[in-house]
C-alpha atoms as a PDB file:
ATOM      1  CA  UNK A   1     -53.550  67.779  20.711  1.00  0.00           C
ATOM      2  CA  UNK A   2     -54.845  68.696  24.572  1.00  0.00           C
ATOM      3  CA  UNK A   3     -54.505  68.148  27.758  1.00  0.00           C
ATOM      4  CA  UNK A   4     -56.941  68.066  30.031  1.00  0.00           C
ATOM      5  CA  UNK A   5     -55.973  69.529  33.443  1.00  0.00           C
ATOM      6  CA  UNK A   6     -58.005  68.170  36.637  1.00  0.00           C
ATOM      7  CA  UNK A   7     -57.310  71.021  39.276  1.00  0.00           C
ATOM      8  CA  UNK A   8     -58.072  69.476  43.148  1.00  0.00           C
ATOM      9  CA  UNK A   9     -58.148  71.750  45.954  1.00  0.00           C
ATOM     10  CA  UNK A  10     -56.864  69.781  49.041  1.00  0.00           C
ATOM     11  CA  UNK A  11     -58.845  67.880  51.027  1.00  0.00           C
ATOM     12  CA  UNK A  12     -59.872  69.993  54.305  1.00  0.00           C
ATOM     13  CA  UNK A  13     -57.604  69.806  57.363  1.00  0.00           C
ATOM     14  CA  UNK A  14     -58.983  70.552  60.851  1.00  0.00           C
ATOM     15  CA  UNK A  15     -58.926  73.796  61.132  1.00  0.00           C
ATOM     16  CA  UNK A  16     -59.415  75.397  57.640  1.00  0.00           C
ATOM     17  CA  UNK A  17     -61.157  79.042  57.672  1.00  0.00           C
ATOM     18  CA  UNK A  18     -60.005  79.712  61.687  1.00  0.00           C
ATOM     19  CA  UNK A  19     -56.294  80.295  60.055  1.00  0.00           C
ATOM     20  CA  UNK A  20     -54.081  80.955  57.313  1.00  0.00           C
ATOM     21  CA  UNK A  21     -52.096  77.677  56.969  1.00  0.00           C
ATOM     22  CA  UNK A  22     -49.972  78.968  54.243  1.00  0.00           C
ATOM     23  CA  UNK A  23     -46.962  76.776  53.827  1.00  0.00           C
ATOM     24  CA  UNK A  24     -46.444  76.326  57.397  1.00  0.00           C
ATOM     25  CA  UNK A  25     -45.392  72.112  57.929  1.00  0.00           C
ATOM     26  CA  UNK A  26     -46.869  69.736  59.582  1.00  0.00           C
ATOM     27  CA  UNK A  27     -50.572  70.768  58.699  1.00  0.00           C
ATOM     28  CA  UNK A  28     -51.845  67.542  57.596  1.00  0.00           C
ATOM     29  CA  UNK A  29     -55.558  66.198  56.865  1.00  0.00           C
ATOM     30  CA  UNK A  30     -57.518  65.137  60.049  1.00  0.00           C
ATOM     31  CA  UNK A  31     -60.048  62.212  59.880  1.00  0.00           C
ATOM     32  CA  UNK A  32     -62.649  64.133  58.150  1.00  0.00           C
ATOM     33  CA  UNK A  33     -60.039  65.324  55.565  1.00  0.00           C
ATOM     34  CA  UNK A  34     -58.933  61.712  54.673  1.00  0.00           C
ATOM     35  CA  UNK A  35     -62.685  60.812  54.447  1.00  0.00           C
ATOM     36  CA  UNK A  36     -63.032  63.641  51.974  1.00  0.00           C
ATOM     37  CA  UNK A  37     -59.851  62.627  50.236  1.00  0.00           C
ATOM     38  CA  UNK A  38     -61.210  59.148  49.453  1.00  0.00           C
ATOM     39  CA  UNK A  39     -64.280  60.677  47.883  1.00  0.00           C
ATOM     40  CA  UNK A  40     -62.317  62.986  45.514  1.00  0.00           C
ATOM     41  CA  UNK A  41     -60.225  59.560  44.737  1.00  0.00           C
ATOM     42  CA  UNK A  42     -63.319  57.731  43.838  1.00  0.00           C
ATOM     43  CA  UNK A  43     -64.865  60.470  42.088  1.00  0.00           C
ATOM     44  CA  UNK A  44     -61.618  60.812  39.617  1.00  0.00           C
ATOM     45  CA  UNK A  45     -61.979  56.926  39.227  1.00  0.00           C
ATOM     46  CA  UNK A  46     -64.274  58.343  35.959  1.00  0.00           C
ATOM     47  CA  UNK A  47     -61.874  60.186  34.748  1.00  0.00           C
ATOM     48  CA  UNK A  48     -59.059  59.568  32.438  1.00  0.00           C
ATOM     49  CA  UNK A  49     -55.323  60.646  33.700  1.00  0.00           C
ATOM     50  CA  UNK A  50     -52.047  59.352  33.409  1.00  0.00           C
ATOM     51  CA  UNK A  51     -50.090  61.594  35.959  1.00  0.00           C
ATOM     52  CA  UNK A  52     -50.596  63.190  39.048  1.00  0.00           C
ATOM     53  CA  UNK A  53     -48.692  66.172  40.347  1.00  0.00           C
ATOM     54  CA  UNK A  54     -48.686  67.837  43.651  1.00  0.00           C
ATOM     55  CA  UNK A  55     -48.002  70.765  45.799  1.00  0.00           C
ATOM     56  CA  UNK A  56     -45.077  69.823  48.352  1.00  0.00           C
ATOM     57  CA  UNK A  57     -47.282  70.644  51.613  1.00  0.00           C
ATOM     58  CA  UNK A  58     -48.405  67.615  53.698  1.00  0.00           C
ATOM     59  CA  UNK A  59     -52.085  68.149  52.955  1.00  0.00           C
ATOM     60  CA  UNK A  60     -51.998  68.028  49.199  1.00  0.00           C
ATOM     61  CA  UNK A  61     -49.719  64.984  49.257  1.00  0.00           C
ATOM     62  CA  UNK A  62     -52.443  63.280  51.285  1.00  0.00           C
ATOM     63  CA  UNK A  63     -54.625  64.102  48.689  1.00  0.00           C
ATOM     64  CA  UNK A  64     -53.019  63.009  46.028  1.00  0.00           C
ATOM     65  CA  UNK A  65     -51.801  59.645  47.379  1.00  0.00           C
ATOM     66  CA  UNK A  66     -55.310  58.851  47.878  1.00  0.00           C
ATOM     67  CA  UNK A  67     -56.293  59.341  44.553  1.00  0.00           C
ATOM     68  CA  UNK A  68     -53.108  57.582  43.447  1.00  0.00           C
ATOM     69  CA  UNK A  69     -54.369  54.471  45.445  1.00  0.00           C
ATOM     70  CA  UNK A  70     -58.091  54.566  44.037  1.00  0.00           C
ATOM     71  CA  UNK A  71     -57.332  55.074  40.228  1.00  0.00           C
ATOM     72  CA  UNK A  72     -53.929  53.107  40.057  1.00  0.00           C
ATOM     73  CA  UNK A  73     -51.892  55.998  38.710  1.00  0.00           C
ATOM     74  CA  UNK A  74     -48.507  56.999  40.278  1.00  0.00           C
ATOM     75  CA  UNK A  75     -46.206  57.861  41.935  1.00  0.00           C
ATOM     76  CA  UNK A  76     -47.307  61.267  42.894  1.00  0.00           C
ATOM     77  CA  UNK A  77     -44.831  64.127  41.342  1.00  0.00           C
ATOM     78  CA  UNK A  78     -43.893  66.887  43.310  1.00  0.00           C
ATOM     79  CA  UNK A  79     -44.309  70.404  41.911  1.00  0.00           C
ATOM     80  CA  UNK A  80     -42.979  73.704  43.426  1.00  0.00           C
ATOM     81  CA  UNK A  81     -45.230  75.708  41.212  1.00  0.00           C
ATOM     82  CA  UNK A  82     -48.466  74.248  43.073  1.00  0.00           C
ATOM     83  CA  UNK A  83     -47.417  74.963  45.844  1.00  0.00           C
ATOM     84  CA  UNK A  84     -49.151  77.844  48.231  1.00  0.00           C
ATOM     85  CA  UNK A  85     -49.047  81.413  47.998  1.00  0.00           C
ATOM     86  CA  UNK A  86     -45.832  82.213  49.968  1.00  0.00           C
ATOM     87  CA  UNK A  87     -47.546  84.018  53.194  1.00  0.00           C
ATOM     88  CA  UNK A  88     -44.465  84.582  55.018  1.00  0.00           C
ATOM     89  CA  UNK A  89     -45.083  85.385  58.828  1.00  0.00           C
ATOM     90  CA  UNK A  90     -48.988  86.036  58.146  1.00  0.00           C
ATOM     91  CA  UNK A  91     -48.495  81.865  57.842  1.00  0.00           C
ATOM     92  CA  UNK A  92     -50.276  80.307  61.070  1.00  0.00           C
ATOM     93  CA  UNK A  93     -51.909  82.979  62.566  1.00  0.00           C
ATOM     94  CA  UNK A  94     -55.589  83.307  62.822  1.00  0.00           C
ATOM     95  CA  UNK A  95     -57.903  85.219  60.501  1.00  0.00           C
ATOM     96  CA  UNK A  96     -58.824  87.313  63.510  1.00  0.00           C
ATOM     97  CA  UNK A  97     -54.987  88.029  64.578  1.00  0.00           C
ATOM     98  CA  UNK A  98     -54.538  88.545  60.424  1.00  0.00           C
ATOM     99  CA  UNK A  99     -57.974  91.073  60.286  1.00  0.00           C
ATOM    100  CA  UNK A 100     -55.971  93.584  62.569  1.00  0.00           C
ATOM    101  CA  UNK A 101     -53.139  93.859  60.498  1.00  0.00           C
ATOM    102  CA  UNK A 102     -53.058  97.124  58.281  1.00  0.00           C
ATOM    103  CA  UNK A 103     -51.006  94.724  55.695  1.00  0.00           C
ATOM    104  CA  UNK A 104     -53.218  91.964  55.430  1.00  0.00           C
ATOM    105  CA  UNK A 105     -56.562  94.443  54.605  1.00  0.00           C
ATOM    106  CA  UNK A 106     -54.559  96.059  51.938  1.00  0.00           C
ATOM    107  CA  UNK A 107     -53.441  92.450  50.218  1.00  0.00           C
ATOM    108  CA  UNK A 108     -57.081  91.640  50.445  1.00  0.00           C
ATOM    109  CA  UNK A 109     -58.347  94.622  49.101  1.00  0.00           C
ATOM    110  CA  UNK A 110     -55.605  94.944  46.417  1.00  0.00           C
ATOM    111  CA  UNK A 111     -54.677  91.653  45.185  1.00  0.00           C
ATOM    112  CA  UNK A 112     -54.152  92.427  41.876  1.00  0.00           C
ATOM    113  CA  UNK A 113     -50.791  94.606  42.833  1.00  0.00           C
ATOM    114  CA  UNK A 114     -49.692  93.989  46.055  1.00  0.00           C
ATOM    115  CA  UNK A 115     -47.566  91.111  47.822  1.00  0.00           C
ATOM    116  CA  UNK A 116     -47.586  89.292  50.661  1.00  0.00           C
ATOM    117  CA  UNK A 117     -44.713  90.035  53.396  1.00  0.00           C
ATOM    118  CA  UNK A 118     -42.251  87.172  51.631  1.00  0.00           C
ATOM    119  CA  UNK A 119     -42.633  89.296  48.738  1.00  0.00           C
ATOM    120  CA  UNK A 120     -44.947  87.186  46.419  1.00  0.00           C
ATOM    121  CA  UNK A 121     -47.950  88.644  44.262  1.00  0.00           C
ATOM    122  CA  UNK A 122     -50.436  87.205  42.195  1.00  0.00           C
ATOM    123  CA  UNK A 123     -49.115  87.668  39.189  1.00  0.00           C
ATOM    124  CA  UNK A 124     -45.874  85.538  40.280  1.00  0.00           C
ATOM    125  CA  UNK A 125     -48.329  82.801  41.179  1.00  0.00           C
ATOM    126  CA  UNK A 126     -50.001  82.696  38.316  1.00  0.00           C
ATOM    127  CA  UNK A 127     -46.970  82.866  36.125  1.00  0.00           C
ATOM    128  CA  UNK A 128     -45.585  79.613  37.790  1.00  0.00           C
ATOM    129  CA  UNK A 129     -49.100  77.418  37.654  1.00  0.00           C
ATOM    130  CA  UNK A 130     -48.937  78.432  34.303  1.00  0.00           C
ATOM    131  CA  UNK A 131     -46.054  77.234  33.832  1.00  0.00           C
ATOM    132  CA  UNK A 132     -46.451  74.211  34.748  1.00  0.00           C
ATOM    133  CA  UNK A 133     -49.432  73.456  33.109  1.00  0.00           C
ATOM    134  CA  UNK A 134     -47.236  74.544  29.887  1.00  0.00           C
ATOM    135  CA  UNK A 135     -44.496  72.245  31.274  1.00  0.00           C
ATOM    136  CA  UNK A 136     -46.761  69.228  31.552  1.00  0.00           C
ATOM    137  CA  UNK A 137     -48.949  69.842  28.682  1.00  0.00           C
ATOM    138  CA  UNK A 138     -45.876  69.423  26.459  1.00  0.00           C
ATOM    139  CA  UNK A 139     -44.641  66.131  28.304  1.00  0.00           C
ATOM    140  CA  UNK A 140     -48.263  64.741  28.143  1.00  0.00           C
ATOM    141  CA  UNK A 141     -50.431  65.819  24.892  1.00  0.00           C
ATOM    142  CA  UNK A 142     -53.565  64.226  24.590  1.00  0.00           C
ATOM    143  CA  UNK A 143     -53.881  63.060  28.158  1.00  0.00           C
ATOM    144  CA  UNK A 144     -54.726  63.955  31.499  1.00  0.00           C
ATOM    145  CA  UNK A 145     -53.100  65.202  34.405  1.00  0.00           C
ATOM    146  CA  UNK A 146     -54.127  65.718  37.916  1.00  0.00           C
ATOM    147  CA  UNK A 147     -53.045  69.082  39.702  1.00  0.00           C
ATOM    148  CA  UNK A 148     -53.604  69.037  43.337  1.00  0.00           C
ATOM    149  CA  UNK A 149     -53.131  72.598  44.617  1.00  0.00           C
ATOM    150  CA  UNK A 150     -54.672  75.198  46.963  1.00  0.00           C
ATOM    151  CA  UNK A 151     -57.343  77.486  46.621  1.00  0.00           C
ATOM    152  CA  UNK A 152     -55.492  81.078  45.647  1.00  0.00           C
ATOM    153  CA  UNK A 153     -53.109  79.154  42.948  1.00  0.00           C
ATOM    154  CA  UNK A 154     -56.132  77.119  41.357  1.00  0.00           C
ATOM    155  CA  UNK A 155     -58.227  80.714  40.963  1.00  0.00           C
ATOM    156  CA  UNK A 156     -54.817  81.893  39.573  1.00  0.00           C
ATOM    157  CA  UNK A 157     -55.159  79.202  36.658  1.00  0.00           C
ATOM    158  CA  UNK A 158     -58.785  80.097  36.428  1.00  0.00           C
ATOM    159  CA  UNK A 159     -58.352  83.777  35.814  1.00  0.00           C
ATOM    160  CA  UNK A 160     -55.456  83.460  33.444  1.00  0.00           C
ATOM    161  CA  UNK A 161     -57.900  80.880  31.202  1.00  0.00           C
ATOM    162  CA  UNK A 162     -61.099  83.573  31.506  1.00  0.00           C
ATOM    163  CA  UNK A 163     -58.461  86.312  30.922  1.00  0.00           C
ATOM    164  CA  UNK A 164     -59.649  88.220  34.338  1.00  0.00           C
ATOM    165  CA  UNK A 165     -57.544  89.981  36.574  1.00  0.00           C
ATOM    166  CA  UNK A 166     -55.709  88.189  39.629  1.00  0.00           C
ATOM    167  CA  UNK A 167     -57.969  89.771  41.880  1.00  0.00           C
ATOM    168  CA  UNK A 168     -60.670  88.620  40.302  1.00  0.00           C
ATOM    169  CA  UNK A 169     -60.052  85.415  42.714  1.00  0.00           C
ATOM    170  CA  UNK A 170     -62.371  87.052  45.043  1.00  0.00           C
ATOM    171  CA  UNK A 171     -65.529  86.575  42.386  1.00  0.00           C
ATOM    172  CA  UNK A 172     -65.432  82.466  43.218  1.00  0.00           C
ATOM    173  CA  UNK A 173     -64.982  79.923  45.332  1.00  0.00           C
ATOM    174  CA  UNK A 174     -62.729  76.968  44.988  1.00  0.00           C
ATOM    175  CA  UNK A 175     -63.690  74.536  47.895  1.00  0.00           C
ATOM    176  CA  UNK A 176     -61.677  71.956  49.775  1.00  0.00           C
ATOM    177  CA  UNK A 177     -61.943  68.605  48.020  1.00  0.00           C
ATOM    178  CA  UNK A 178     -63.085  70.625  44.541  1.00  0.00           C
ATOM    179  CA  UNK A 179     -62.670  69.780  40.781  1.00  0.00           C
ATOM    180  CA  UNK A 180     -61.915  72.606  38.206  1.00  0.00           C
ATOM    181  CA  UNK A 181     -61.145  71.580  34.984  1.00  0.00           C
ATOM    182  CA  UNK A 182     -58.864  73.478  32.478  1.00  0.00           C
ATOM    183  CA  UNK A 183     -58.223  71.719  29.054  1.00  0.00           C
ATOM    184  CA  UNK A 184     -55.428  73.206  26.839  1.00  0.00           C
ATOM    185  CA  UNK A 185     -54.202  72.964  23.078  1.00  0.00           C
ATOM    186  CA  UNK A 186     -52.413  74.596  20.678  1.00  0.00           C
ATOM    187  CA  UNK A 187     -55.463  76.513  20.323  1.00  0.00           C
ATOM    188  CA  UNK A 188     -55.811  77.880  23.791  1.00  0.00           C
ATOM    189  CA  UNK A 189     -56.875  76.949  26.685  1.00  0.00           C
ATOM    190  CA  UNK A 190     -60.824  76.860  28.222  1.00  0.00           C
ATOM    191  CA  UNK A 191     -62.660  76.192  31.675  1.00  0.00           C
ATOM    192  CA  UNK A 192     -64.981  73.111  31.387  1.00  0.00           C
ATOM    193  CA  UNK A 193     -66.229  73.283  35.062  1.00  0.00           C
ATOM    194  CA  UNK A 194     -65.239  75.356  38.541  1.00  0.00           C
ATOM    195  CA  UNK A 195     -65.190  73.679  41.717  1.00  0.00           C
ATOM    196  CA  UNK A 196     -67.360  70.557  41.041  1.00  0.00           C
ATOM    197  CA  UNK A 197     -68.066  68.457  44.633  1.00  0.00           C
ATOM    198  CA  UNK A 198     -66.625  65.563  44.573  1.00  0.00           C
ATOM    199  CA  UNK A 199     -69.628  63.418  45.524  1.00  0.00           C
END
């Protein structure tokens, strides 16, 4: 038996790559995000899923409800396991505010050890995805199950499959709006594709 994971990186919200939205609220999907959103939904209108789960932040619920609407499955679940990489008070500010602090170079430069300032670490983050993938996986053999996440968590899921070091993150990109594709059995698990476009 396997279950096919379908990994979506949020749609893009206004301002992503100017700062680190991290878990702060209210950062929602502007009108080019929603646009984007409905692409990913049609897009996964060829695929075969019977659940979708979520990260609690605004932006991935938007993303997720609109796939919900275009392929008919739902309700949305909420997962605390997708949700971000816990930033802490680097959460909001700037990549330029960010690049002058002697913390933020050294998580960036050692990601496979060291934690952010609310005390999470890779590893932690990709114990929990992977936990929930385990979690769901037994709940739903021999289906499909949507994941939408965020970019550091997804490359968590990816590494643990390839068997690559958390800071191996750094080696590829995992786009707004993407499709990575995990399937998992009793045998293992495999990638089948990294951050497919959704049009």
């Amino acid at each position: 038996m396997t279950t096919t994971f379908f990994f979506l990186r949020h749609a893009a919200h206004d301002n992503v790559g100017q700062y680190l939205a991290g878990r702060s609220p209210g950062v929602r999907l502007g009108p080019a995000g929603r646009a984007q959103a409905f692409r990913v939904g049609e897009r996964m209108q060829r695929e075969r899923f019977d659940v979708i789960a979520a990260s609690p932040r605004e932006r991935t619920q938007e993303t997720a409800q609109a796939v919900s609407v275009a392929c008919g499955v739902g309700p949305v679940v909420t997962r605390d396991e997708l949700d971000e990489i816990d930033f802490g008070c680097w959460s909001g500010k700037t990549f330029a505010e960010l690049n002058e602090d002697d913390d933020w170079r050294i998580w960036n430069q050692e990601r496979g050890t060291a934690r952010t300032p609310a005390g999470e670490c890779v590893e932690q983050v990709r114990e929990r995805v992977c936990a929930c993938m385990g979690d769901l996986a037994q709940k739903h053999p021999d289906a499909g199950v949507v994941m939408v996440s965020h970019a550091d968590v997804i490359k968590a899921a990816v590494c643990h499959v390839l068997g690559l070091p958390g800071e191996a993150g750094f080696r590829f990109d995992i786009e707004p709006g993407s499709i990575t594709v995990i399937v998992m059995g009793g045998w293992g698990s495999k990638l089948l594709r990294l951050n497919e476009g959704a049009s």
